[in-house]
Every structure is written in structure tokens, then in C-alpha cells.
N, C-alpha and C. Protein backbone atom coordinates (compact mmCIF):
# COMPACT_ATOMS: atom_id res chain seq x y z
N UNK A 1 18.36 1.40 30.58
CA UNK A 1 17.74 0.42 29.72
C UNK A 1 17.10 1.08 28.49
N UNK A 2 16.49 2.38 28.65
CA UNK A 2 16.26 2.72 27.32
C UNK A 2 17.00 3.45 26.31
N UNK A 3 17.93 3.91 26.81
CA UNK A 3 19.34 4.08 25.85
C UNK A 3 19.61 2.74 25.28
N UNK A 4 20.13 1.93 26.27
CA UNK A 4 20.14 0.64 25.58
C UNK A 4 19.46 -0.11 24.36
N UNK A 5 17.93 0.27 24.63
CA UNK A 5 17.25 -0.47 23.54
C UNK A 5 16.86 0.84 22.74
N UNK A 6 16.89 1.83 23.05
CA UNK A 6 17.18 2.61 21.89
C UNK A 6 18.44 2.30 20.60
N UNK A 7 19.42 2.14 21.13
CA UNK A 7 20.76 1.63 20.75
C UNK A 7 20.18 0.47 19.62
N UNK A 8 19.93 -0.37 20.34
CA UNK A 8 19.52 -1.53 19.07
C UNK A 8 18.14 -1.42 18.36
N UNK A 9 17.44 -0.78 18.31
CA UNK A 9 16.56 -0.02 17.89
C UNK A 9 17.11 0.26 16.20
N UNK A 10 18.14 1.32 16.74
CA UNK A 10 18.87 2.19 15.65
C UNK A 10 20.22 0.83 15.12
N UNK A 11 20.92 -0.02 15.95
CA UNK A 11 21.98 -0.35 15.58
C UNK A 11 21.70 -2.29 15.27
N UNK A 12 20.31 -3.03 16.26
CA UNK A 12 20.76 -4.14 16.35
C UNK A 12 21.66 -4.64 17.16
N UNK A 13 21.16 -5.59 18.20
CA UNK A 13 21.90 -6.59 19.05
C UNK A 13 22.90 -6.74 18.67
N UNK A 14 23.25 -7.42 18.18
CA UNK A 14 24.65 -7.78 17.51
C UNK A 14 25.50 -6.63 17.75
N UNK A 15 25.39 -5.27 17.61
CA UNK A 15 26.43 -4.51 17.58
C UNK A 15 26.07 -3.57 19.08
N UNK A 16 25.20 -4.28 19.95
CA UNK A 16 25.42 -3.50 21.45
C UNK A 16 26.57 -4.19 22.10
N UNK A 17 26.98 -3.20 22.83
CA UNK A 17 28.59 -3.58 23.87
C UNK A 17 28.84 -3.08 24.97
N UNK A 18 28.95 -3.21 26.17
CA UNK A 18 28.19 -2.63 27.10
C UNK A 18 29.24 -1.13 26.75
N UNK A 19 30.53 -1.19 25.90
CA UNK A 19 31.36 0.17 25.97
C UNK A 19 31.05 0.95 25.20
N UNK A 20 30.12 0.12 23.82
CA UNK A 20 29.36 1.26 23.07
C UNK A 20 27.88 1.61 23.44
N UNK A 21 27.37 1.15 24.69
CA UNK A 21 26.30 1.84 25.48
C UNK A 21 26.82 2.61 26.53
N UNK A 22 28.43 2.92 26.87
CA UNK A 22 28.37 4.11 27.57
C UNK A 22 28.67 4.94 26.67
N UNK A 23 29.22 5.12 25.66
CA UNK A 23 29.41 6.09 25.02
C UNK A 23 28.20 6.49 24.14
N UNK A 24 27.02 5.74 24.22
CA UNK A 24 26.11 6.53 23.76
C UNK A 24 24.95 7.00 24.92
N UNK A 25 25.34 6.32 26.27
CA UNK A 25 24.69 6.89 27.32
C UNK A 25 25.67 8.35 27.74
N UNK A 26 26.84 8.59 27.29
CA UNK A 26 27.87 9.68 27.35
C UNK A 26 28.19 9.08 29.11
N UNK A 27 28.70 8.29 29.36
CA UNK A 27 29.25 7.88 30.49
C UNK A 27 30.92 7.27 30.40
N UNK A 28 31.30 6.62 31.16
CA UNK A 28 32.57 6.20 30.99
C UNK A 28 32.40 4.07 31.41
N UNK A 29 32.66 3.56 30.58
CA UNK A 29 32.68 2.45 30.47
C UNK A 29 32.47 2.07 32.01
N UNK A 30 33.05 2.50 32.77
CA UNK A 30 33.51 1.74 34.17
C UNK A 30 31.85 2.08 35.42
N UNK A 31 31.66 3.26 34.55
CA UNK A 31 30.26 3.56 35.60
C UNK A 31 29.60 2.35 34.79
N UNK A 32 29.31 2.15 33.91
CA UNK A 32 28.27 0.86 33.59
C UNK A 32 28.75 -0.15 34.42
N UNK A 33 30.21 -0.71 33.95
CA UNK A 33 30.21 -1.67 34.72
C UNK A 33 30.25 -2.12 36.07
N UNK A 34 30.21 -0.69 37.16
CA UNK A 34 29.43 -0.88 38.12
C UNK A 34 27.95 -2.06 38.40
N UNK A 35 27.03 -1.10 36.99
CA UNK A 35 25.63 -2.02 37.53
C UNK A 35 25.94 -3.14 36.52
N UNK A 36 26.51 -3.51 35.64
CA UNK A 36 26.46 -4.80 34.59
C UNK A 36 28.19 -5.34 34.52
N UNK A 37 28.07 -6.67 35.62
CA UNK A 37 29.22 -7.17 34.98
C UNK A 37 29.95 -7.87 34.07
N UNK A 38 29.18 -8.02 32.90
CA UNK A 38 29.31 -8.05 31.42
C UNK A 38 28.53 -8.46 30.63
N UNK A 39 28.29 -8.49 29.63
CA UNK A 39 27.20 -8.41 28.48
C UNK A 39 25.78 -9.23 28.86
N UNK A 40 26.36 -10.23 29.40
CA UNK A 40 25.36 -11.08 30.01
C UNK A 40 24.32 -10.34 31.22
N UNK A 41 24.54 -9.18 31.85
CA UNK A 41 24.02 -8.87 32.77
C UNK A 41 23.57 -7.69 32.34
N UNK A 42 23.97 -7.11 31.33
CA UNK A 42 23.39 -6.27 30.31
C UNK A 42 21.80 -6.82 29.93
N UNK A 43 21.98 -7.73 29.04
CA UNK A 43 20.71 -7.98 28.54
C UNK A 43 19.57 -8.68 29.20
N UNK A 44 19.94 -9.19 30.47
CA UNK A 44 19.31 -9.76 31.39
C UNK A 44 18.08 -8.31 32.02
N UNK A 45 18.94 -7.05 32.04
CA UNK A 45 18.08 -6.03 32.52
C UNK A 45 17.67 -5.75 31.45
N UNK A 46 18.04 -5.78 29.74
CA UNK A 46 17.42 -5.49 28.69
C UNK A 46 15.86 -6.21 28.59
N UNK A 47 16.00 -7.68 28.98
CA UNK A 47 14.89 -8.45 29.41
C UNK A 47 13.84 -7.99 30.17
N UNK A 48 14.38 -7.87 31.43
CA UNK A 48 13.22 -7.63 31.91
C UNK A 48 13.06 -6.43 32.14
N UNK A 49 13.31 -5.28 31.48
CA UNK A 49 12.91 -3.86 31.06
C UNK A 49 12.01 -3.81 29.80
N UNK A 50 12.00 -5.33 28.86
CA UNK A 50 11.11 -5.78 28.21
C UNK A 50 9.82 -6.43 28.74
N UNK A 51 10.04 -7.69 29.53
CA UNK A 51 8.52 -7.93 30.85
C UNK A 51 8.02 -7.08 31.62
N UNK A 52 9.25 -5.57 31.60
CA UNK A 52 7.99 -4.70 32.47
C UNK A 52 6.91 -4.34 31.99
N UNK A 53 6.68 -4.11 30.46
CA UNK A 53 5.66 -3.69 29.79
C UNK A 53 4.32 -4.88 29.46
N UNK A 54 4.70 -5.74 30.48
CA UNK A 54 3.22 -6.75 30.04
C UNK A 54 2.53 -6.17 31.40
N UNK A 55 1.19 -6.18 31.11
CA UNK A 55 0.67 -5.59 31.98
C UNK A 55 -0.28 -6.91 32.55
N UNK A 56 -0.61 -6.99 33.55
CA UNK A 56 -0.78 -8.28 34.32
C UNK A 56 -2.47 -8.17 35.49
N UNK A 57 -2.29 -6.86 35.45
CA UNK A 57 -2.86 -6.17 36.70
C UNK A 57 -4.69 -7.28 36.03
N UNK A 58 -5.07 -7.46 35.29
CA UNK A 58 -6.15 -8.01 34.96
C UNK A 58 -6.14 -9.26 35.04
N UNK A 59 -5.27 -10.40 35.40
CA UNK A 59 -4.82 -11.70 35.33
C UNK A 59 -5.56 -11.84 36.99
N UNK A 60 -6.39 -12.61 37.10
CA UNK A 60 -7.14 -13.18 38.54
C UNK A 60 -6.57 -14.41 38.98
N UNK A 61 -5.75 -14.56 39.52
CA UNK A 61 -4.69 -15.66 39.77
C UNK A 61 -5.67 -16.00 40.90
N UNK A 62 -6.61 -15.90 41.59
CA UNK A 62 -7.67 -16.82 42.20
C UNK A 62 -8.88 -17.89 41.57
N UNK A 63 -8.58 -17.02 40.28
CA UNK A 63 -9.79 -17.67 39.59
C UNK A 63 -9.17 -18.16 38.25
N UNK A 64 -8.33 -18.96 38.18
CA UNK A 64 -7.55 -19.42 37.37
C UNK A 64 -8.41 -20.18 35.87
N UNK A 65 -8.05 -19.44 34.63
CA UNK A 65 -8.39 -20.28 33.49
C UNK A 65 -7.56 -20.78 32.48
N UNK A 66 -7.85 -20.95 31.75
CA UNK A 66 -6.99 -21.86 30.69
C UNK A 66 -6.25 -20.23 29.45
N UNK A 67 -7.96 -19.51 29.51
CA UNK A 67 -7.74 -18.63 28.47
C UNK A 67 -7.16 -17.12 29.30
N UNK A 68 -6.67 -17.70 30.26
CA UNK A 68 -5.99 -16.57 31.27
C UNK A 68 -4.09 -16.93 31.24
N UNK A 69 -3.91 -18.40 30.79
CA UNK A 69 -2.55 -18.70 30.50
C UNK A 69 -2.31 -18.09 29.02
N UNK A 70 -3.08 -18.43 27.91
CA UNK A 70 -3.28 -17.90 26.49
C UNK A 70 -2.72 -16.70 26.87
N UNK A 71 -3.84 -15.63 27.32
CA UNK A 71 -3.65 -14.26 27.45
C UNK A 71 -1.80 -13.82 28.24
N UNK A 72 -1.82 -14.66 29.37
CA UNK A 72 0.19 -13.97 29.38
C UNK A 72 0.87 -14.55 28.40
N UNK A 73 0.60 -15.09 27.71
CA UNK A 73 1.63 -16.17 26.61
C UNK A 73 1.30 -14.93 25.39
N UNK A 74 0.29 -14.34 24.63
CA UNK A 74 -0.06 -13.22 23.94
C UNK A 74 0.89 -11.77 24.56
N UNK A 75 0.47 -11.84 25.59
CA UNK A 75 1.42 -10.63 26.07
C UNK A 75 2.25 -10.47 25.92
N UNK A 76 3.29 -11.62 26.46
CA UNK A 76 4.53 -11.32 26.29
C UNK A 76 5.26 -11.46 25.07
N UNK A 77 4.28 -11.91 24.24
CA UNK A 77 4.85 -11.82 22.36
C UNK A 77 4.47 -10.47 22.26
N UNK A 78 3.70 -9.87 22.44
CA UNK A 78 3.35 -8.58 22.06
C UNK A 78 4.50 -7.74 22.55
N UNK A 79 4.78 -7.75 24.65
CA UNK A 79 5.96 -6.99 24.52
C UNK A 79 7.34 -7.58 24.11
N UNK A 80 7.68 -8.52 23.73
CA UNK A 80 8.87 -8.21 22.60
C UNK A 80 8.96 -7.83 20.99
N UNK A 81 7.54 -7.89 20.64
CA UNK A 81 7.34 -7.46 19.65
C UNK A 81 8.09 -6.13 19.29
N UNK A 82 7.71 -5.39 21.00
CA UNK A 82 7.69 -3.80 21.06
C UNK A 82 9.15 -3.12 20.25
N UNK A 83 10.22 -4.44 20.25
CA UNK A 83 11.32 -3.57 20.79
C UNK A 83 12.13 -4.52 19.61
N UNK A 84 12.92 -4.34 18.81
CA UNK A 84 13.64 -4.77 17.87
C UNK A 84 14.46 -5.83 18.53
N UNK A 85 14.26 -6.74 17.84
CA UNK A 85 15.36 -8.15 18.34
C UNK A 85 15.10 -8.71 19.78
N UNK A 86 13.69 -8.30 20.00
CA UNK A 86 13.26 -8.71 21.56
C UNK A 86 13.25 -10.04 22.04
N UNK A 87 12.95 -10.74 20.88
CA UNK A 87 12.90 -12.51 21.25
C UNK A 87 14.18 -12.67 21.28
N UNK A 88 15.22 -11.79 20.68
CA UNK A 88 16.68 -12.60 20.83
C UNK A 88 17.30 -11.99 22.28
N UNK A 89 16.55 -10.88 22.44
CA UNK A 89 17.24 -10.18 23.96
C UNK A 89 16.75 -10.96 24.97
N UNK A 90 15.68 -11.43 25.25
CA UNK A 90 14.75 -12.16 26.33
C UNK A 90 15.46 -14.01 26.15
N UNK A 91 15.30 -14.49 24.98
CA UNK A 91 16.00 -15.74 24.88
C UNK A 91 17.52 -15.87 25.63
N UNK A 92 17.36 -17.04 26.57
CA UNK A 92 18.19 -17.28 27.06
C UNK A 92 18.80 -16.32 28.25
N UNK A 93 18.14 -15.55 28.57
CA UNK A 93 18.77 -14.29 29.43
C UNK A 93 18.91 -14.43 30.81
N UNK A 94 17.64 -15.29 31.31
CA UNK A 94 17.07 -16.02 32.91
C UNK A 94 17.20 -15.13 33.01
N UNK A 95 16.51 -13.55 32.92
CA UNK A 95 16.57 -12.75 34.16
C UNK A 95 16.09 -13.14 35.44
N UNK A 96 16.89 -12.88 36.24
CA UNK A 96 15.80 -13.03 38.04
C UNK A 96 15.91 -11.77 38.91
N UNK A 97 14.97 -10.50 37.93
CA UNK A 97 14.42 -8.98 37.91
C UNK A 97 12.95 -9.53 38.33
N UNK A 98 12.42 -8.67 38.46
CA UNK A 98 10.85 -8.31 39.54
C UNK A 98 10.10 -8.87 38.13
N UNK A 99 10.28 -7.93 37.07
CA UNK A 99 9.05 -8.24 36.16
C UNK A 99 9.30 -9.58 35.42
N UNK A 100 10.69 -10.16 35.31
CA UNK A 100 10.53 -11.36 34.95
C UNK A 100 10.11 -12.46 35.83
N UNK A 101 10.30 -12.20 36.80
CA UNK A 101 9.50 -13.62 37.67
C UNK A 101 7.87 -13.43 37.93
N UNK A 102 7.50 -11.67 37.89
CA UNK A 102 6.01 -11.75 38.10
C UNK A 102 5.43 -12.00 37.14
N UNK A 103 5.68 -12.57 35.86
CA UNK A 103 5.42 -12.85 34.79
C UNK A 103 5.30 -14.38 35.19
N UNK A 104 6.25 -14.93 35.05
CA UNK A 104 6.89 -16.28 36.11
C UNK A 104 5.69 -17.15 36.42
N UNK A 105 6.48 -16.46 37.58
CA UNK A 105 5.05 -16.87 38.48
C UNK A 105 3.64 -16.73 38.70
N UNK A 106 3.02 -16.02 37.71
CA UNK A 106 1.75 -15.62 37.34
C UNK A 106 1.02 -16.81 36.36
N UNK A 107 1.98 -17.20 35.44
CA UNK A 107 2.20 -18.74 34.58
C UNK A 107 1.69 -19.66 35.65
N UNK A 108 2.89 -19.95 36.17
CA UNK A 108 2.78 -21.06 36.94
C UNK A 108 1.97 -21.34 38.00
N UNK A 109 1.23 -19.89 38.67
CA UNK A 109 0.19 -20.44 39.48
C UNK A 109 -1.26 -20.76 38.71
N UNK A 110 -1.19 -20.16 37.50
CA UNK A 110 -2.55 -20.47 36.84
C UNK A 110 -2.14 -21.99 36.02
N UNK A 111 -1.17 -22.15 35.90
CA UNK A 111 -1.36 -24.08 35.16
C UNK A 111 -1.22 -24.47 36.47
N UNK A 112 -0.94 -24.75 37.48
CA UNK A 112 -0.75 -24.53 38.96
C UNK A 112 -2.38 -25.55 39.10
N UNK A 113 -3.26 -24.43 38.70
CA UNK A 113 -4.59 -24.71 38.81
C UNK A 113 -5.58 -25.14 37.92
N UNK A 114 -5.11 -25.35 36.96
CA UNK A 114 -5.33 -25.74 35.27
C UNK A 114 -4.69 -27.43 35.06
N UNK A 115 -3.67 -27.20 35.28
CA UNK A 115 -2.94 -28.45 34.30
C UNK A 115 -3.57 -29.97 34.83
N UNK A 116 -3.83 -30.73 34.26
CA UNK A 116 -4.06 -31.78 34.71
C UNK A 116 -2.77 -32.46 35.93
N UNK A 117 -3.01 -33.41 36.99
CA UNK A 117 -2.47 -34.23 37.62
C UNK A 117 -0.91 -34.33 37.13
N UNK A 118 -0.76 -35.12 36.15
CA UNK A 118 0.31 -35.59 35.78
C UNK A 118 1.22 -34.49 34.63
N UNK A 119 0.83 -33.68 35.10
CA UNK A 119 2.04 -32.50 34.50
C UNK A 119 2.33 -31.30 35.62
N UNK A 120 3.88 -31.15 35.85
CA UNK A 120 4.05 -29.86 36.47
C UNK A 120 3.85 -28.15 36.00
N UNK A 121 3.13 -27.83 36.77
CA UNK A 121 3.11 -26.29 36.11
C UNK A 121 4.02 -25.83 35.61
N UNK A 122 5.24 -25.95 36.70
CA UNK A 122 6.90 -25.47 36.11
C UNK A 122 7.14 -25.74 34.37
N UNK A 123 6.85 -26.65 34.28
CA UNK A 123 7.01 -27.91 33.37
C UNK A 123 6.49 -26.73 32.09
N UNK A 124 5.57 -26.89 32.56
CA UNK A 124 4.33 -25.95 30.94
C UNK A 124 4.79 -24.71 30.70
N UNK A 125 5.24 -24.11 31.99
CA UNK A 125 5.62 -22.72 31.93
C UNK A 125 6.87 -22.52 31.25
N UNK A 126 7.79 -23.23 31.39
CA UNK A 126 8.97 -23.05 30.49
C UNK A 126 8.82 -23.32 29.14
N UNK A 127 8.06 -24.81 28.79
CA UNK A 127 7.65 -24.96 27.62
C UNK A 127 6.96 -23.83 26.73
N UNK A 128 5.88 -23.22 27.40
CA UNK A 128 5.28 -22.28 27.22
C UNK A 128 6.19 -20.86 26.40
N UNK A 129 6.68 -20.38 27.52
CA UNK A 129 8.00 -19.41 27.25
C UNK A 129 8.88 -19.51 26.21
N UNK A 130 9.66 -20.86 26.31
CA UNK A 130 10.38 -20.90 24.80
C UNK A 130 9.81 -21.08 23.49
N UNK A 131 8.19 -21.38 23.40
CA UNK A 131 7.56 -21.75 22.37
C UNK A 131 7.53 -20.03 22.12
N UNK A 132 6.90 -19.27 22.70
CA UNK A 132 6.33 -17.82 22.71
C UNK A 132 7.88 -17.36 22.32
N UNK A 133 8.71 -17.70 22.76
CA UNK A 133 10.13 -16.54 22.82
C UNK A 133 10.75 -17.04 21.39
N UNK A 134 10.48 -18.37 21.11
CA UNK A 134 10.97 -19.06 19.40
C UNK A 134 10.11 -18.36 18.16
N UNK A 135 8.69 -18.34 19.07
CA UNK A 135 8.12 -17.80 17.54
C UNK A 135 8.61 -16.34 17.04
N UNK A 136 8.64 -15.68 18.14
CA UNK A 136 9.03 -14.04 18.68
C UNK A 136 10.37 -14.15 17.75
N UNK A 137 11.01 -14.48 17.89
CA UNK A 137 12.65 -15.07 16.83
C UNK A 137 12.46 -14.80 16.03
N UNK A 138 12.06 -15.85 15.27
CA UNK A 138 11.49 -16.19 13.59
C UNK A 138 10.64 -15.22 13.45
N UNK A 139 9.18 -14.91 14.00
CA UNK A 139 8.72 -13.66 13.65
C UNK A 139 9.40 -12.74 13.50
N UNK A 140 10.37 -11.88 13.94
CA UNK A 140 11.08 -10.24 14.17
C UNK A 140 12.26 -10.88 12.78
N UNK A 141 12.57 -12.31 12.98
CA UNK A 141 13.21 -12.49 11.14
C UNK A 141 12.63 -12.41 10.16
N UNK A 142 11.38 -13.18 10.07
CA UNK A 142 10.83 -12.76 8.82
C UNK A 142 10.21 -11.45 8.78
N UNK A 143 10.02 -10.74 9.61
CA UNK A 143 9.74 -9.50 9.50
C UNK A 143 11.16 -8.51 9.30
N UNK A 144 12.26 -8.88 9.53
CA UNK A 144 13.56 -8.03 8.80
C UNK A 144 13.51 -8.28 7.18
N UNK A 145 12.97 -9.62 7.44
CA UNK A 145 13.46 -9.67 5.54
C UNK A 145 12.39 -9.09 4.76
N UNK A 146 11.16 -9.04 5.36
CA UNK A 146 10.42 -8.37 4.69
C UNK A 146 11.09 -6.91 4.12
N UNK A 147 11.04 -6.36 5.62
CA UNK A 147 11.68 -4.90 6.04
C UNK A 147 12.72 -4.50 4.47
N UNK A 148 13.67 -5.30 4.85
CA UNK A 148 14.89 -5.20 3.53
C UNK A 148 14.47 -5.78 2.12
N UNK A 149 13.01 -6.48 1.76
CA UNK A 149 13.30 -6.42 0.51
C UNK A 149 13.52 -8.05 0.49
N UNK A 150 13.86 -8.79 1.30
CA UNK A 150 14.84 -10.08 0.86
C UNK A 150 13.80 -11.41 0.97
N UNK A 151 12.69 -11.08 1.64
CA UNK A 151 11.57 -11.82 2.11
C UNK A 151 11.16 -12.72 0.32
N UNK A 152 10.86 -11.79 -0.66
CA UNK A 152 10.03 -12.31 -1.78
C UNK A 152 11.15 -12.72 -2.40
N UNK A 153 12.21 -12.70 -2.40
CA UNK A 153 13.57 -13.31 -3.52
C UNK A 153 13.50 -14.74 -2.65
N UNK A 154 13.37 -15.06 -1.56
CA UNK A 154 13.87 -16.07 -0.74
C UNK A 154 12.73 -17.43 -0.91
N UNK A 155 11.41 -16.52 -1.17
CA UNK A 155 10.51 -17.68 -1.26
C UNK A 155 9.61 -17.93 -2.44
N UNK A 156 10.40 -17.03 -3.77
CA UNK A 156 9.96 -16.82 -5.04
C UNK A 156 9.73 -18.44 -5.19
N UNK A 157 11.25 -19.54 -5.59
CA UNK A 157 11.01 -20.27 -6.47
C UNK A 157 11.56 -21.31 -5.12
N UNK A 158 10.45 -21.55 -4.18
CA UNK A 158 11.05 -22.77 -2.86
C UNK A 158 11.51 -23.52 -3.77
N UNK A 159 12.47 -24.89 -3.32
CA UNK A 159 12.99 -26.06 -3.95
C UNK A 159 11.77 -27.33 -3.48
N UNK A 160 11.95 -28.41 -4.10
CA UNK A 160 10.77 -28.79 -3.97
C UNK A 160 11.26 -29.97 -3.14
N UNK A 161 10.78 -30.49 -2.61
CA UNK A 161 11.12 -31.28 -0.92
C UNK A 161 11.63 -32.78 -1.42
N UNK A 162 10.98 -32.97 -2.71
CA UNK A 162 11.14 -34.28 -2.81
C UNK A 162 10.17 -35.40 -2.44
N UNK A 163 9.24 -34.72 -1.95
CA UNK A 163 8.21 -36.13 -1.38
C UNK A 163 6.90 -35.48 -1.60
N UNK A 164 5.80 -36.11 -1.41
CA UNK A 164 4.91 -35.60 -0.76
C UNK A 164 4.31 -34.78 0.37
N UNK A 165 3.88 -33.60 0.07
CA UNK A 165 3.45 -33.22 1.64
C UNK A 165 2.39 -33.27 1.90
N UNK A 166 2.01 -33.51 3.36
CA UNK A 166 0.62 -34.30 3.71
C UNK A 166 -0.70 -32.81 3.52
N UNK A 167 -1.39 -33.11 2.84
CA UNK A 167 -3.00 -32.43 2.63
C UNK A 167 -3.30 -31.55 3.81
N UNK A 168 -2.79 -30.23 3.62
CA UNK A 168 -3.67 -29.29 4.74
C UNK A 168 -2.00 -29.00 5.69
N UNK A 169 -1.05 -29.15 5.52
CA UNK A 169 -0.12 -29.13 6.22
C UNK A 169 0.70 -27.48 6.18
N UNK A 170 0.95 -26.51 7.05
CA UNK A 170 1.43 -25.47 6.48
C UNK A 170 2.88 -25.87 6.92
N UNK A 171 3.38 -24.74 5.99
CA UNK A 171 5.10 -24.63 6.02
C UNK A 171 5.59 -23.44 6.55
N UNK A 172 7.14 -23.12 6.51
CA UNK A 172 7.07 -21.89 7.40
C UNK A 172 6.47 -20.77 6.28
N UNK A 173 6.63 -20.75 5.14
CA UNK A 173 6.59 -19.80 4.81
C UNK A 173 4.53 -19.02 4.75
N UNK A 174 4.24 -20.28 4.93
CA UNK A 174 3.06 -19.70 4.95
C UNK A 174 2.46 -19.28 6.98
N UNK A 175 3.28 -19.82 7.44
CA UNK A 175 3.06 -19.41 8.62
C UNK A 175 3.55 -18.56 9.34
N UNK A 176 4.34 -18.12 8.61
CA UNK A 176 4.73 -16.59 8.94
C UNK A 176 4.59 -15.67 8.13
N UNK A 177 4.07 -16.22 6.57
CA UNK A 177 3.59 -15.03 5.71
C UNK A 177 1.71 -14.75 5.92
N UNK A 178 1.09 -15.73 6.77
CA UNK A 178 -0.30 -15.44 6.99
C UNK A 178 -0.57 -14.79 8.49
N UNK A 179 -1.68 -15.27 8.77
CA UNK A 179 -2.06 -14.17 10.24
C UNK A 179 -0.98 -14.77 10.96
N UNK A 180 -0.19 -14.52 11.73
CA UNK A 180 0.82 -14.70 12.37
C UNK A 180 -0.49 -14.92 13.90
N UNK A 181 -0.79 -14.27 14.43
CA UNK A 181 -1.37 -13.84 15.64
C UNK A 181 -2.29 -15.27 15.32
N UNK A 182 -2.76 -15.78 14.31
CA UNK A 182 -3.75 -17.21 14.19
C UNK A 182 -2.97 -18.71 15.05
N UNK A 183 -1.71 -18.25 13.86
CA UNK A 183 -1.22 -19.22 14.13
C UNK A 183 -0.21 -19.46 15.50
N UNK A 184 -0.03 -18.13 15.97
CA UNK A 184 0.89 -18.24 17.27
C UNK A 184 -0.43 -18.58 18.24
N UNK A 185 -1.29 -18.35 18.35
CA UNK A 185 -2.19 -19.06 19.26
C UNK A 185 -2.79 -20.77 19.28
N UNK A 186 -2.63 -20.82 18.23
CA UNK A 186 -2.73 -22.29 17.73
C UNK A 186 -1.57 -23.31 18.08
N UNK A 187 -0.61 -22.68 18.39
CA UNK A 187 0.59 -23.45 19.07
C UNK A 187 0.43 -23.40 20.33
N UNK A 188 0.00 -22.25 21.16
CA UNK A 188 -0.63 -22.21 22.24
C UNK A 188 -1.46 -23.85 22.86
N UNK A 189 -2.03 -23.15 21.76
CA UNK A 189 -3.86 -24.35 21.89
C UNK A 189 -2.89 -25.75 22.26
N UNK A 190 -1.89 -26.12 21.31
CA UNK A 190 -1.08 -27.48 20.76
C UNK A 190 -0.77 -27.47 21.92
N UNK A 191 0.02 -27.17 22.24
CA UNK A 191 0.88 -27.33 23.43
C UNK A 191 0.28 -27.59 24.72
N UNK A 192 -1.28 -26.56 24.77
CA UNK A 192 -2.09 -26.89 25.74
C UNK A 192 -2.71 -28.09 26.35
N UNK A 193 -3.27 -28.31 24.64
CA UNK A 193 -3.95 -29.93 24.77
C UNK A 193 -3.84 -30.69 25.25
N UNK A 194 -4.34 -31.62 25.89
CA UNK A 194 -4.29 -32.69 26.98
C UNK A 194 -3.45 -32.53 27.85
N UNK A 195 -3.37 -31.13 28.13
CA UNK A 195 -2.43 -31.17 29.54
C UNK A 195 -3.23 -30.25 30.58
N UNK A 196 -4.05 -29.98 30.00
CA UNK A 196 -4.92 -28.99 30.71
C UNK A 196 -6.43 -29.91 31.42
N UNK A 197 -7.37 -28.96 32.31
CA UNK A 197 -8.47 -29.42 32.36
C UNK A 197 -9.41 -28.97 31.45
């Protein structure tokens, strides 16, 4: 796994294959595909070789809070932050590896004990996840275009919408060109609201 994400590190998702990760692990295609039977099972361990790095050990799943769901939802933006194209490696992957379900299930027993009556924990926890794994996306994009230069040509002269926009309303560009970390918690909060105690 860390050849692997070394690999896209240096090269980008898009151009990992599990035959150009044996040849840069110096193996022979066929020993990989021993442990990965194709790309899909590749990035599934790319995943959760990414959830191993949230560290959890401080999460009191007896004493369940609201700002204890916040805190794994922060984490795990942080570890895909770690690793180039992490929201796109983790999106969609379902790993069912150790560190992706103790992640999992660490969610779900604290809305478990949080969420109001009429919502399932399951329920929040996925919601939860794809909100955190979407922003993680768009964040690690607008942070390429920064990277290359292409960020300030793109939002020099926006086009203008045509209507009114409502007083106090942000857009993407300001929500991913301001505190990022403000506003990814604030979707948190959104999402939280009235579903919590």
C-alpha cells in the first residue's frame, strides 16, 4: 500500500494499474494479483490503508457526544487530506478492512446514542461520510488548481448568474477559497441539526 500511494503521490490515480504497481513495486504482475483481484480491490486496500491513519484511541464510545461525531468526521478529512487524490481513492471503494469499519462503527455507535428517535444512526453515518468524502474531492481539486496556476484564471472574471443572489449566501468559490476547515464543519453542524439531541 505504500508503494501504491507513493505511486500516485508522484503519478495520480488516474494513471495507477495494478501492472504499473508491480513494476514499480519490482514484482511480476501475477504476485499482485494474488492479493488484488482487480483495480477495484486495489483501491479498496488503498482506502483503508488511508482510515488506518485516523486515530480513534480518544473517541469514548461510552460516553457518547455530538462533538465526538464532529471530531471522526474532521479526522477522516484530515487523513485523506494526507495522501493525494484521497477523497477520490476512499469514494466509492466500501472497503470491508479493519480500519474502515472501526471507523464505521465508531460513527454509528455514537449517533447510535446522539441522534434523535426518528433517525437511524446507519442513516447519518453514511450521510455523514459522503458529505466528508465530497468535500475531500473538491477540496484536493481546488487545491490542484491552485497547485498548477489554473485556480486564479478560472475565477478571474465568474459569468454572472443572471439573477439575484440571496444576501450573505457563499458560492463555491469562496468556499473553498476561504477557511476551508470553517466551512467543512459548518456542513457538519447542517447536516447535524435537528437530528441530533
Amino acid at each position: 500500500m505504500a508503494i501504491a500511494h507513493e505511486y500516485v503521490a508522484e503519478h495520480g490515480l488516474d494513471a495507477l494499474t495494478v501492472r504499473r504497481l508491480a513494476v514499480a513495486a519490482d514484482v511480476t504482475p501475477g504476485a499482485l494479483y494474488k492479493h488484488f483481484r482487480n483495480q477495484r480491490d486495489l483501491r479498496r486496500a488503498m482506502a483503508d490503508a488511508v482510515y488506518d491513519t485516523i486515530d480513534l484511541s480518544d473517541i469514548d464510545i461510552t460516553a457518547p457526544t455530538v462533538e465526538q461525531v464532529i471530531t471522526c468526521c474532521v479526522r477522516l478529512r484530515a487523513a485523506m487530506l494526507q495522501f493525494r487524490d484521497g477523497g477520490r481513492i476512499v469514494a466509492g471503494s466500501y472497503s470491508p478492512f479493519a480500519a474502515t469499519v472501526a471507523l464505521g462503527t465508531t460513527l454509528r455507535t455514537l449517533l447510535h446514542a446522539v441522534a434523535l428517535p426518528s433517525f437511524d444512526a446507519g442513516d447519518l453515518a453514511y450521510v455523514l461520510r459522503n458529505y466528508t468524502v465530497g468535500f475531500v474531492i473538491e477540496e484536493q481539486a481546488y487545491l490542484g488548481l491552485v497547485a498548477t496556476g489554473e485556480w486564479d484564471d478560472l475565477v478571474r472574471n465568474p459569468p454572472s448568474p443572471g439573477g439575484a443572489e440571496p444576501a450573505g449566501a457563499s458560492d463555491a468559490i469562496a468556499i473553498l477559497g476561504s477557511d476551508r476547515d470553517r466551512r467543512f464543519r459548518a456542513g457538519i453542524e447542517a447536516i447535524l441539526a435537528g437530528t441530533v439531541i
